[in-house]
Protein backbone atom coordinates (compact mmCIF):
# COMPACT_ATOMS: atom_id res chain seq x y z
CA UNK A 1 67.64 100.63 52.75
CA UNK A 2 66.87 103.58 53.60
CA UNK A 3 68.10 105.71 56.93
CA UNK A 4 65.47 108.53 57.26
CA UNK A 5 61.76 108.44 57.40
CA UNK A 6 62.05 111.24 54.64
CA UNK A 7 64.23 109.17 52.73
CA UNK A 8 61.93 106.31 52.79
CA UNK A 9 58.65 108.53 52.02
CA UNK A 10 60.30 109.27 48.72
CA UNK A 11 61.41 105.67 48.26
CA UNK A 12 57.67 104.93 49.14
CA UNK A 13 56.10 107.88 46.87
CA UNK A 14 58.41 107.02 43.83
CA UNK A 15 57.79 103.26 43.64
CA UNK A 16 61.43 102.41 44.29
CA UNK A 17 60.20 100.69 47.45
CA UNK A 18 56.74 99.46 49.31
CA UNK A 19 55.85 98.86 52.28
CA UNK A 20 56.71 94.98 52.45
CA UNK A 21 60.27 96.01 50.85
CA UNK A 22 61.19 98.44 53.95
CA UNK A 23 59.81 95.58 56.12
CA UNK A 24 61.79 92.77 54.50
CA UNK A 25 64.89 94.65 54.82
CA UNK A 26 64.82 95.30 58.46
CA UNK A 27 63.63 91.86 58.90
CA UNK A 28 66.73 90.61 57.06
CA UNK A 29 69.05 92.58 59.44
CA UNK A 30 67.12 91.30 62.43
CA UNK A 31 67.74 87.41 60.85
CA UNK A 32 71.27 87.99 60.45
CA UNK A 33 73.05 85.30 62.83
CA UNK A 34 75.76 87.40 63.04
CA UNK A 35 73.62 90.01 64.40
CA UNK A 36 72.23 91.77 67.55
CA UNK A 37 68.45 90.81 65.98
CA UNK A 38 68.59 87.54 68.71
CA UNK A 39 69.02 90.27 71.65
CA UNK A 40 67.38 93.28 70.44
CA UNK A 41 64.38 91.32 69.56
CA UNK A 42 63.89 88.14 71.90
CA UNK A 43 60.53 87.37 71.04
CA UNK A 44 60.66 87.67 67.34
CA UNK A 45 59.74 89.88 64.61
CA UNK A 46 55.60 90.79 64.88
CA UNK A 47 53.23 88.21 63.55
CA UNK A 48 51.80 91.25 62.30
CA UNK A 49 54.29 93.05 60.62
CA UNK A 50 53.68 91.24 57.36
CA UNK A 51 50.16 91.78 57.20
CA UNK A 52 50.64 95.59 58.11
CA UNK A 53 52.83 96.28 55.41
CA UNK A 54 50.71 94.30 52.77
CA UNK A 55 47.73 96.61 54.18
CA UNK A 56 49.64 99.69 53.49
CA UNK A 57 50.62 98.71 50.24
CA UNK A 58 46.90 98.38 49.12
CA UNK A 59 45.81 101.66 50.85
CA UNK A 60 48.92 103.50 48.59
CA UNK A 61 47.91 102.45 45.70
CA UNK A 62 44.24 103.82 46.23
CA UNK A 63 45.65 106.73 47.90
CA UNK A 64 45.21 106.37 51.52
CA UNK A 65 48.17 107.86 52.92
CA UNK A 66 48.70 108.44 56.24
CA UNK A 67 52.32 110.48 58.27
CA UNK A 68 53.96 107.20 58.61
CA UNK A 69 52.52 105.12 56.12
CA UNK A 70 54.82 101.89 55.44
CA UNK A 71 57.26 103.27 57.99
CA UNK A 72 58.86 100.24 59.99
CA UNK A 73 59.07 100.93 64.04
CA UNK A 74 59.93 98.86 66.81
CA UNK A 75 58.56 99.04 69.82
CA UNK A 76 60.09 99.06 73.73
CA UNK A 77 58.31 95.97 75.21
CA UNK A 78 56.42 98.03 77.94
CA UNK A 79 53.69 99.34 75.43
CA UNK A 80 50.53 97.50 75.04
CA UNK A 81 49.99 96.14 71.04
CA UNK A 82 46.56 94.02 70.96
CA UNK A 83 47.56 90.05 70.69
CA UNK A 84 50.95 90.36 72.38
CA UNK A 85 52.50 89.57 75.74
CA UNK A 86 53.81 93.04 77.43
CA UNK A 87 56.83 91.38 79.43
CA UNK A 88 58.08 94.82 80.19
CA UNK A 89 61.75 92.87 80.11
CA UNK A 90 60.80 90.83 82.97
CA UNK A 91 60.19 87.57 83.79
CA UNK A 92 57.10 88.11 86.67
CA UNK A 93 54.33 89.30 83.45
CA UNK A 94 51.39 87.21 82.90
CA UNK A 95 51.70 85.22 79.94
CA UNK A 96 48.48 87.30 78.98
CA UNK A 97 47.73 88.94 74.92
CA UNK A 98 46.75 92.50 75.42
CA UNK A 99 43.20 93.21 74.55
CA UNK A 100 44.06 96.51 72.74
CA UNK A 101 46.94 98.84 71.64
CA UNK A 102 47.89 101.94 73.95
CA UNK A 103 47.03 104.93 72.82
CA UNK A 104 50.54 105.80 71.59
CA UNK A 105 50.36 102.19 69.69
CA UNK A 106 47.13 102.91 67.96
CA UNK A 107 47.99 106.20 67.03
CA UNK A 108 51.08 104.74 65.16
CA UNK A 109 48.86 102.27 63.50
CA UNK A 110 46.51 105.21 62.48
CA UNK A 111 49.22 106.94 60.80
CA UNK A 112 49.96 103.72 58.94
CA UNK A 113 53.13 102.81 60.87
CA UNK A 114 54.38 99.31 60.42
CA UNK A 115 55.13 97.95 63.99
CA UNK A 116 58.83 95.75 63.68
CA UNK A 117 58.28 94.31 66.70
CA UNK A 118 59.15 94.47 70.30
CA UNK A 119 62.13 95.57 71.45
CA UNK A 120 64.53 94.07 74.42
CA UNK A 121 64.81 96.64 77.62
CA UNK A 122 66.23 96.72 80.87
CA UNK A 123 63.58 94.82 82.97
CA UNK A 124 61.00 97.10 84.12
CA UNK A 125 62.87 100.11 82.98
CA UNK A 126 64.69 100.36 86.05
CA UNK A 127 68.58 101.77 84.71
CA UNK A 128 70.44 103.27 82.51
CA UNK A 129 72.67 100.86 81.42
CA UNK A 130 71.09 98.43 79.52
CA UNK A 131 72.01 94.96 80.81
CA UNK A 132 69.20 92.49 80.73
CA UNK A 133 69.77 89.40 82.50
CA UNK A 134 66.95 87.81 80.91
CA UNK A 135 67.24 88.28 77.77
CA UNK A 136 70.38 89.21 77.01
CA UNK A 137 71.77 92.83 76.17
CA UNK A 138 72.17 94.00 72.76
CA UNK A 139 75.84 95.37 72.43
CA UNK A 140 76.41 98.91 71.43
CA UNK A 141 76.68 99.36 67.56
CA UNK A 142 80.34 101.03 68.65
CA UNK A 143 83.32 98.63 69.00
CA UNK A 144 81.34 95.61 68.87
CA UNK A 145 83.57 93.22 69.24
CA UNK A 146 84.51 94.56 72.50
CA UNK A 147 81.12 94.39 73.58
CA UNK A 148 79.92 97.63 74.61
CA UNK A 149 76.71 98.35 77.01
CA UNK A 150 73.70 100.53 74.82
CA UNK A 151 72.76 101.82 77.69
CA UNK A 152 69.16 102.07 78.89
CA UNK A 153 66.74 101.39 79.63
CA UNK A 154 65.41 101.41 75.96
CA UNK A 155 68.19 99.41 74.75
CA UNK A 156 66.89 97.33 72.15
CA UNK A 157 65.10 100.56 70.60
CA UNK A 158 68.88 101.90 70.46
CA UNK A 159 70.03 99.12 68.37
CA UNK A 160 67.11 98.22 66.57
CA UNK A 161 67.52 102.04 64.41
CA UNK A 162 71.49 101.90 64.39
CA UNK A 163 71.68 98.08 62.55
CA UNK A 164 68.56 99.48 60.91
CA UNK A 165 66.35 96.86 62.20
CA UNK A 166 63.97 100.05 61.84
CA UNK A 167 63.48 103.37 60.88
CA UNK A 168 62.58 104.70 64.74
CA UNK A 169 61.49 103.50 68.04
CA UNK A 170 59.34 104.38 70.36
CA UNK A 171 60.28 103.85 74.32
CA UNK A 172 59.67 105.30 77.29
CA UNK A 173 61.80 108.13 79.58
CA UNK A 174 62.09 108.15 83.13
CA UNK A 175 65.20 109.55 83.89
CA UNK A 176 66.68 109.36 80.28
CA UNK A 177 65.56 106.13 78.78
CA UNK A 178 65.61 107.47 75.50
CA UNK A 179 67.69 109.94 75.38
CA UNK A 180 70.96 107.70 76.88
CA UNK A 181 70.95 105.13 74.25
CA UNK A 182 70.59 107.44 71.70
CA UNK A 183 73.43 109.38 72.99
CA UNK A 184 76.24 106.27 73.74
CA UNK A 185 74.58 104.73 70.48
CA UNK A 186 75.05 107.76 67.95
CA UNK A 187 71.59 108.50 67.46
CA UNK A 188 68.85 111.14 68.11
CA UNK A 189 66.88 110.72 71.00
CA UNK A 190 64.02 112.85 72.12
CA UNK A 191 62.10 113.12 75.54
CA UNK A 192 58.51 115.30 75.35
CA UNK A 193 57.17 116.94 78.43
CA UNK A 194 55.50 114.03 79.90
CA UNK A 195 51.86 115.27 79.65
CA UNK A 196 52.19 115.21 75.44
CA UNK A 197 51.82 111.65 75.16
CA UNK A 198 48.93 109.18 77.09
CA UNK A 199 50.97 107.03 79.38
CA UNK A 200 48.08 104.67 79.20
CA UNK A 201 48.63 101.23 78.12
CA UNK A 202 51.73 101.06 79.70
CA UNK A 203 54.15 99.46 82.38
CA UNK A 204 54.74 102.19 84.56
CA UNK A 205 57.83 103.03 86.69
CA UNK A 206 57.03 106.49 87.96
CA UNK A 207 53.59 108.21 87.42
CA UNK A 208 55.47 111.58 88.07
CA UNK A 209 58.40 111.29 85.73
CA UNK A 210 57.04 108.85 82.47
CA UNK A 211 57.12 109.98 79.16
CA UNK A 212 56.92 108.37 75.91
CA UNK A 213 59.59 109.18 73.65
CA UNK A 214 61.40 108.00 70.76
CA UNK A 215 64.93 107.25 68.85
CA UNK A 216 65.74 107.97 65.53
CA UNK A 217 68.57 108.97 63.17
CA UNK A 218 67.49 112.81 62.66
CA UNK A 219 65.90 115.22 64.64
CA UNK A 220 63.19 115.41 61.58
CA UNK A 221 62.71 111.75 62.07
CA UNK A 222 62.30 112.09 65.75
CA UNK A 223 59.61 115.12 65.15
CA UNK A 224 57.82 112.95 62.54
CA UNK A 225 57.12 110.04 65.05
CA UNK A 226 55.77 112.86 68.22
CA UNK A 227 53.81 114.11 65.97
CA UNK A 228 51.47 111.72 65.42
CA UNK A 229 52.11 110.33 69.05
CA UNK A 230 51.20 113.51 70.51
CA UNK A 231 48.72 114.70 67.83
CA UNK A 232 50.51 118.00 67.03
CA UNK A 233 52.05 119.00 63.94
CA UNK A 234 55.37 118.90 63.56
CA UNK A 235 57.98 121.78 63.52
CA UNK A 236 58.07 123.85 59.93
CA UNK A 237 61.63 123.56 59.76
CA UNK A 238 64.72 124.06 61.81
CA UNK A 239 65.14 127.52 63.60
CA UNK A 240 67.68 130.44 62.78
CA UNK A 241 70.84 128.61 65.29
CA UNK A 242 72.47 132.67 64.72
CA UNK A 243 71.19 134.49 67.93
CA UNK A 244 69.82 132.06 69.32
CA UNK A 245 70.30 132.44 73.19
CA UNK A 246 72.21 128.80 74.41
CA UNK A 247 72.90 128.28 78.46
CA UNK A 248 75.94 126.17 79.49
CA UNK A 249 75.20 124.95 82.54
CA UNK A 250 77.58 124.99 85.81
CA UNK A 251 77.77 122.78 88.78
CA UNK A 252 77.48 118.79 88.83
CA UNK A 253 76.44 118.42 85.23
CA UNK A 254 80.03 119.01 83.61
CA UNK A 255 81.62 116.72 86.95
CA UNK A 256 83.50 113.68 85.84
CA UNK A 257 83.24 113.97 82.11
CA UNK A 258 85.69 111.37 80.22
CA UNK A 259 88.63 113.11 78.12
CA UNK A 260 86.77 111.85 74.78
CA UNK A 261 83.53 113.51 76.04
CA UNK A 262 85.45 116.88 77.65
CA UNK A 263 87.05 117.31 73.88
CA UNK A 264 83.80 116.45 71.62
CA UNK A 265 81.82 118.78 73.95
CA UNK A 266 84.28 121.71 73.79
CA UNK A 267 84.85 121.85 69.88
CA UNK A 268 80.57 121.24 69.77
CA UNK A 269 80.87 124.71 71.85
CA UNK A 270 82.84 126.53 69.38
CA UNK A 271 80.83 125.00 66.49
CA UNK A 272 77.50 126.62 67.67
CA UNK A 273 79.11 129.54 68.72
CA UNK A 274 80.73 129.78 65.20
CA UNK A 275 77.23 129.67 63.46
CA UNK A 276 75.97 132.56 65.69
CA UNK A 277 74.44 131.14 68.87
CA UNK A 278 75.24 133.50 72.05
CA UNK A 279 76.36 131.00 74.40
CA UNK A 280 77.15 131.60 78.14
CA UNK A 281 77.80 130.19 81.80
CA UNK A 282 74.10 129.84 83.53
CA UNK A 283 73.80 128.92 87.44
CA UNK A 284 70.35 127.16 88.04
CA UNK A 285 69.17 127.36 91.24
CA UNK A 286 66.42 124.62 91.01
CA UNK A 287 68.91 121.78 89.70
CA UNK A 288 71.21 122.41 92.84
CA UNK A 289 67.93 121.46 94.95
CA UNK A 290 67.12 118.33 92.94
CA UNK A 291 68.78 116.52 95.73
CA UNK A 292 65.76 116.89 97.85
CA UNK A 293 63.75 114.58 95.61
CA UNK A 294 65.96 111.54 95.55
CA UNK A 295 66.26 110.35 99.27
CA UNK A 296 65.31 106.66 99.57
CA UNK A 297 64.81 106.00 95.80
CA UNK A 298 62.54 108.93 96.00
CA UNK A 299 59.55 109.46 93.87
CA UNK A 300 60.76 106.80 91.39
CA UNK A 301 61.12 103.80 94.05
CA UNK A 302 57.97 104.74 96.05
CA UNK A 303 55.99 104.82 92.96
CA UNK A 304 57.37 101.97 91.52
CA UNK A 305 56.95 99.77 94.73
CA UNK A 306 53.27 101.03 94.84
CA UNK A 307 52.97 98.93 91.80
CA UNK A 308 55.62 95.96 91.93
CA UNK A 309 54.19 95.43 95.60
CA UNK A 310 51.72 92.49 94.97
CA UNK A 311 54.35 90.91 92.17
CA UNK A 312 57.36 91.59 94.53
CA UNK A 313 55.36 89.43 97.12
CA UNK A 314 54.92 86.35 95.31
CA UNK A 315 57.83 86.58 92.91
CA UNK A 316 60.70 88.37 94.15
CA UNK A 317 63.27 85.87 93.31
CA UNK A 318 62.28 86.19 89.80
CA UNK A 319 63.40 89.58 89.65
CA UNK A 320 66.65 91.50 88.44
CA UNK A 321 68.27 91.51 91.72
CA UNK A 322 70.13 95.05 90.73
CA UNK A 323 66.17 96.70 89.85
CA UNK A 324 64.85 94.77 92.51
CA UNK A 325 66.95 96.47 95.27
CA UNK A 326 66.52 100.24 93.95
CA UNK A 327 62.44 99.14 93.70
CA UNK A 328 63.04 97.96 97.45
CA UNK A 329 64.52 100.75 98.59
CA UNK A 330 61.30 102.52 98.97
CA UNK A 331 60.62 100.86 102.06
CA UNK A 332 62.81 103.47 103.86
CA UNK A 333 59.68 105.89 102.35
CA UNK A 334 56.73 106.68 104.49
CA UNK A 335 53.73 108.60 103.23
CA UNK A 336 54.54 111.99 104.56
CA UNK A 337 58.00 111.63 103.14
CA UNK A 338 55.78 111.01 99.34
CA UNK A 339 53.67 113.87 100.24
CA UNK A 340 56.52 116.40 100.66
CA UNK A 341 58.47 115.23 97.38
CA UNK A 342 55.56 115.77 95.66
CA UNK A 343 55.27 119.28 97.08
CA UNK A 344 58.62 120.63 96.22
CA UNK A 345 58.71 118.94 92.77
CA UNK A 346 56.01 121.28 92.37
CA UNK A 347 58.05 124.46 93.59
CA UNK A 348 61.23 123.19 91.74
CA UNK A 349 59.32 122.88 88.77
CA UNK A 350 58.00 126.48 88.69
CA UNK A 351 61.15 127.49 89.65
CA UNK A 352 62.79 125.61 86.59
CA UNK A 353 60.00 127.19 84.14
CA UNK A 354 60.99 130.73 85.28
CA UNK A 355 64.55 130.44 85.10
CA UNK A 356 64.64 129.01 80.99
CA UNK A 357 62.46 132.08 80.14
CA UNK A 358 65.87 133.72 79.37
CA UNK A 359 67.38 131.42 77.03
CA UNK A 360 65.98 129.49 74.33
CA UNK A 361 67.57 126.04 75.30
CA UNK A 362 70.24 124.77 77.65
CA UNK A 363 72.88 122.35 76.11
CA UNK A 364 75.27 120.10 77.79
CA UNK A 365 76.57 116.73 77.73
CA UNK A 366 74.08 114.09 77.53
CA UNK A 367 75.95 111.36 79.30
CA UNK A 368 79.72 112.31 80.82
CA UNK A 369 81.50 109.19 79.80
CA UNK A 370 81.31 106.79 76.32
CA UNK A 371 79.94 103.51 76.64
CA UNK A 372 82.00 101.55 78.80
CA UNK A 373 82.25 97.31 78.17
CA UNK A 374 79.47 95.35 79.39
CA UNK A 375 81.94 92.92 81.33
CA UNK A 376 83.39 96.14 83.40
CA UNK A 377 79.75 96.27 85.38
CA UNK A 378 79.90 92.56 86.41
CA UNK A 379 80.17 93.74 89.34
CA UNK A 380 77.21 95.40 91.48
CA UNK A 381 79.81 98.50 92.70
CA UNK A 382 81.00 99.48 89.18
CA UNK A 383 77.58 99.11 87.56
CA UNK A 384 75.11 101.14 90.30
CA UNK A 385 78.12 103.83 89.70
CA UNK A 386 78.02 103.78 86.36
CA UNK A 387 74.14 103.88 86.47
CA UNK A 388 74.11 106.83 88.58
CA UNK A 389 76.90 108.75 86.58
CA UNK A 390 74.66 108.15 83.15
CA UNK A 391 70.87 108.91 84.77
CA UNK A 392 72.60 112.30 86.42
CA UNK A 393 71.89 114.81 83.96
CA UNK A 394 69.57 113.69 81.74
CA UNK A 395 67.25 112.62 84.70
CA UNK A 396 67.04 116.65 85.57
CA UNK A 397 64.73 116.78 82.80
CA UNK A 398 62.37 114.43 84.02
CA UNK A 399 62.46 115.13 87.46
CA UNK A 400 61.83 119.13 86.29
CA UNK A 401 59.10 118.07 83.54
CA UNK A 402 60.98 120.10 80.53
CA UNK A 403 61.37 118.46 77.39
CA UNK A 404 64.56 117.44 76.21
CA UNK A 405 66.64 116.00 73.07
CA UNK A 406 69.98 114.23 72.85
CA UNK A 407 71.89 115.05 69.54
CA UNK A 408 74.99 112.77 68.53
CA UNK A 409 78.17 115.27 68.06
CA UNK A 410 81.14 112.96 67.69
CA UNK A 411 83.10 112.28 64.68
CA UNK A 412 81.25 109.64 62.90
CA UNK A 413 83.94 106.34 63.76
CA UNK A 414 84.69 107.49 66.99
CA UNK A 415 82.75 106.92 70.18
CA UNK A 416 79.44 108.25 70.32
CA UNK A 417 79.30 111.40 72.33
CA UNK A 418 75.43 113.09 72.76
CA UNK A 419 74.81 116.50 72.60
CA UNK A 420 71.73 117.40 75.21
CA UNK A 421 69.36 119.82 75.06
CA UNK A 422 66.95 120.87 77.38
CA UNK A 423 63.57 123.10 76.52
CA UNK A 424 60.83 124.83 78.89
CA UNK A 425 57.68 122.86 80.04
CA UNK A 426 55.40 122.53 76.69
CA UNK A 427 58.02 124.33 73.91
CA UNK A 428 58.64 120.41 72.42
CA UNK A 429 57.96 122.13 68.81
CA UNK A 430 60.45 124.87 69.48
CA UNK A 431 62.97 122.29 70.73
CA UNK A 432 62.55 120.06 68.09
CA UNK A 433 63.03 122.75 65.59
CA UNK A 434 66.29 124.55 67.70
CA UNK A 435 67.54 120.59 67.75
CA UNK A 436 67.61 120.49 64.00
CA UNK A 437 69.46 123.35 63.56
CA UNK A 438 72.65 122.55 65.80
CA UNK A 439 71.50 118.84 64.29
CA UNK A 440 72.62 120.65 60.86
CA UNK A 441 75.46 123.20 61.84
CA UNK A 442 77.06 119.81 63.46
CA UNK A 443 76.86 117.90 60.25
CA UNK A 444 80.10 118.52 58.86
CA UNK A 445 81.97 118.22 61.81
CA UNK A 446 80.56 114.53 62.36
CA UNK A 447 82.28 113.33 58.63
């Protein structure tokens, strides 16, 4: 099967494959008993997969071809897809069809995207791990037999593009959602500024930090998918990497990284360095501030609460008890304490904007450790440490509203190791593009 939604399109344009062939091959990865289908997919391939992919078929061959025509993706079980249950990886959801897609949904189905099915998540998108007592947790794609965490909290939207269950995913990014799976996967994962994409039509966790992203093997794959979720065309092609202006951040970001991560990171440095990029040491003064916004949970638990309130009520022994005590711990929150988050997100947020005008993108390590094993967080100390240590740096970029893109840079058979980088507020094109380029001066030293 094919890995890339290029590769497909020519599979697709030549007749060497159709629509129901890409479809029949993910669905015979997701059947495999021996598998992560069971976990990354607990409620089953789409009843309407089959039918989609017949429908594209027939549009081809009379020439109706749309950006992601016959392209299989799976989707994070928070967005709403018209006839299914949105169980957001919970247990509380009514047992209720949606009515009609989300906007991101039915622009994928516009563009002729076949939709997998719906992909297992950390319940209510509330960590960076990955564990789902629910449903179970898909195990990372690395050292299976071990047992590995995905990390979260699109987990199943990890998994579901690295057994090739699909050919991308779309899933949401809070504080990294995307972009942490991606990176303790191996893949590419990309957060937008979080006004590109309508967050309508979907589970919230926090109106202020949301975005709808996506995971894919390429950065060209990952472009291909926002473009039709956010309407814009994609980049032309990757940008010139020589000259290009590259910020190493200092401070908390490069605390505590693993010896695997400390080495992959430092010979990444040399690599862009060696294909021209100008990188140097950059202080920001609005991350060391980003402190002020997470007292109590901050905006994340207080919004969240304002939503889980009425569910939390009637059902709170149904929850995770790990989300369920970070969603709770927004009652130490009154409203002027919301008020004045809100107001110096705002300031740090300028502040943020102004400082990036000098460089073209920052770049450090997505995650500073490689996935640890899922039975090393059985207990509630290790795993709300190990939470904290993986939503650290890529939740800057959510809690600053840049856009940001996590780029694997290990040596393929090793641990994954992610390569982050961050963009300015609304240059998603430019990153994408800039992301392709270290994506392709990174190639060789991945064999």
């Amino acid at each position: 099967m094919a890995t890339t939604i290029s590769s497909a399109q020519r599979q697709l344009a030549d007749g060497s494959a159709n629509a129901l062939s890409l479809l029949t091959s993910c669905v015979e990865r997701i059947s495999d008993p021996g598998g992560e289908g069971s976990r990354v997919f607990p409620h089953g391939v789409s009843m309407a997969a089959h039918k989609q992919a017949q429908s594209s078929d027939m549009l081809r061959e009379q020439g109706v071809i749309g950006p992601l025509s016959g392209i299989p993706i799976s989707v994070k079980d928070l967005f709403d897809v018209q006839g299914d249950v949105t169980r957001a990886g919970a247990r509380v959801m009514p047992e209720q069809p949606a009515v009609q897609d989300a906007p991101a949904i039915a622009r994928l189905r516009a563009a002729g995207a076949v939709l997998v099915g719906r992909t297992n998540m950390t319940e209510f998108a509330y960590s960076g791990v990955g564990i789902n007592p629910h449903y179970g947790t898909p195990r990372n794609p690395y050292d299976r037999q071990s047992g590995r965490i995905p990390g979260g909290s699109s987990s199943g939207a990890a998994v579901s593009v690295t057994d090739g269950m699909a050919l991308a995913a779309i899933g949401s990014d809070t504080g990294g959602s995307c972009r942490i799976p991606a990176a303790l996967c191996g893949i590419v994962g990309f957060k937008p500024t979080a006004s590109r994409v309508p967050l309508d039509g979907i589970v919230p966790l926090s109106s202020s930090y949301d975005s709808v992203g996506c995971l894919a093997n390429t950065v060209a794959c990952c472009a291909a998918v926002d473009a039709v979720l956010s309407g814009e065309a994609p980049p032309h092609g990757a940008a010139q990497l020589a000259g290009l202006r590259l910020a190493i951040p200092t401070g908390i970001v490069m605390d505590g990284m693993s010896s695997e991560v400390a080495e992959v990171f430092s010979r990444t440095l040399r690599r862009l360095s060696a294909s021209g990029a100008q990188l140097r040491d950059v202080t920001f003064d609005s991350w060391n501030s980003l402190t002020d916004l997470g007292a109590n949970g901050g905006l994340v638990a207080a919004e969240a609460m304002a939503w889980h309130a009425e569910l939390i009520a009637s059902q709170a022994d149904r929850y995770d008890p790990r989300v369920l005590s970070r969603i709770r711990l927004a009652d130490e929150q009154g409203a002027p304490d919301y008020v004045r988050m809100l107001r110096r997100r705002a300031e740090l947020c300028h502040r943020a904007d102004a400082e990036l005008a000098e460089v073209d993108a920052v770049v450090l390590p997505t995650v500073p450790i490689v996935a640890p094993g899922i039975h090393e967080l059985d207990n509630d100390a290790a795993f709300f440490s190990t939470n904290r240590l993986l939503l650290r740096n890529p939740a800057i970029a959510n809690m600053l509203d840049l856009c940001a893109l996590s780029v694997p840079c290990h040596v393929l058979g090793d641990a994954p190791v992610g390569l982050m980088l961050f963009g300015r507020h609304g240059s998603d094109r430019r990153l994408l593009a800039i992301g392709m380029a270290v994506e392709a001066a990174l190639r060789h030293e991945r064999r």
